[in-house]
Protein backbone atom coordinates (compact mmCIF):
# COMPACT_ATOMS: atom_id res chain seq x y z
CA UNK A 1 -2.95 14.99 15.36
CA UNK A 2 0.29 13.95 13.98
CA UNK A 3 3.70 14.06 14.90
CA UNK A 4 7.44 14.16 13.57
CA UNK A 5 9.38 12.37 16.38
CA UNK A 6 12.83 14.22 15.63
CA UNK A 7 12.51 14.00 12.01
CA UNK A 8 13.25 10.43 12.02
CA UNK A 9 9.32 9.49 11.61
CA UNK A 10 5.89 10.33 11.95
CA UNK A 11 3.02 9.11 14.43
CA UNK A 12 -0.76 10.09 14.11
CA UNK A 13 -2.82 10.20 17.41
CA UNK A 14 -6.45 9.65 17.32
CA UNK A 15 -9.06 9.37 19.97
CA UNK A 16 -11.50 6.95 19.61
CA UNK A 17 -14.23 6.53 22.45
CA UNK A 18 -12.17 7.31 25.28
CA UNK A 19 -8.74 6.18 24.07
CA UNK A 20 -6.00 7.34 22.58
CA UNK A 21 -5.09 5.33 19.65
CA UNK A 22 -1.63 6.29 17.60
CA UNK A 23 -0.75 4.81 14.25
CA UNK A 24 2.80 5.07 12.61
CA UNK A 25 2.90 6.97 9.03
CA UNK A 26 5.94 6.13 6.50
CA UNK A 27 5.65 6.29 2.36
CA UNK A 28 1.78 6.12 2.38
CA UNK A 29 0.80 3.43 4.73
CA UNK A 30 -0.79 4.04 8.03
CA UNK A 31 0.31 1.16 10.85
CA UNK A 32 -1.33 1.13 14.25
CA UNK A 33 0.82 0.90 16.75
CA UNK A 34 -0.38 -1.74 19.54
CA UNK A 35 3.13 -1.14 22.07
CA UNK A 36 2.55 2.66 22.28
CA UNK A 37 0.35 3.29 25.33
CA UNK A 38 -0.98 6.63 25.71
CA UNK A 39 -2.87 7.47 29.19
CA UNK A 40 -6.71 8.10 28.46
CA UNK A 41 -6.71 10.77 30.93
CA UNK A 42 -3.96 12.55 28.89
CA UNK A 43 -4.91 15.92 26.69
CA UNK A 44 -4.13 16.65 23.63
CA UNK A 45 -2.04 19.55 24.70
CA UNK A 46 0.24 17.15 26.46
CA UNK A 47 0.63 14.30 23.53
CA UNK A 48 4.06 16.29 22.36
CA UNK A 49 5.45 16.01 25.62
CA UNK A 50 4.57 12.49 26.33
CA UNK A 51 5.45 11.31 23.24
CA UNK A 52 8.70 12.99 23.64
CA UNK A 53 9.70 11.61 27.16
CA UNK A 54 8.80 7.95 25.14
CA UNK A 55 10.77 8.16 22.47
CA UNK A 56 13.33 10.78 23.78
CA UNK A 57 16.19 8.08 23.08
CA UNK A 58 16.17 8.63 19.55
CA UNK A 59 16.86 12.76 19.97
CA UNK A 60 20.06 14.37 19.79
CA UNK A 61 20.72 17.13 21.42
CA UNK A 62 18.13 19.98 20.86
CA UNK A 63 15.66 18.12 18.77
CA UNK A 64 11.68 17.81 19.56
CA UNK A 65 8.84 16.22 18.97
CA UNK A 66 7.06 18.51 16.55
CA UNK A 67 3.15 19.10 15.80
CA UNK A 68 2.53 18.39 12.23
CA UNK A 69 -0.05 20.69 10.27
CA UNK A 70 -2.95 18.54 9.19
């Protein structure tokens, strides 16, 4: 799945075995991202809000973390 975090940038979530693993997206280059720790436990319905209460510092007011079509 992947995300825009407030329009500011974009984060792809993958599971692989029974992890979450989430990569950071910018101008064509994919980087994993090693300091994002996503529960394995956690659904995919729920990866919005987590990743919003993460990186809520970079919102202003009324701005969300968004699903991105694939």
């Amino acid at each position: 799945m992947k995300f825009s975090i407030y329009g500011r940038f974009q984060i792809e979530v993958r599971r692989v075995n029974d992890s979450w693993v989430a990569y950071r997206s910018e101008l064509g280059k994919r980087n994993q991202l090693d300091e994002l720790v996503i529960p394995p436990d956690l659904i995919e319905q729920e990866l919005a809000t987590y990743l919003d209460d993460i990186f809520h510092e970079f919102s202003k007011h009324g701005e969300n973390v968004e699903v991105m079509p694939d």
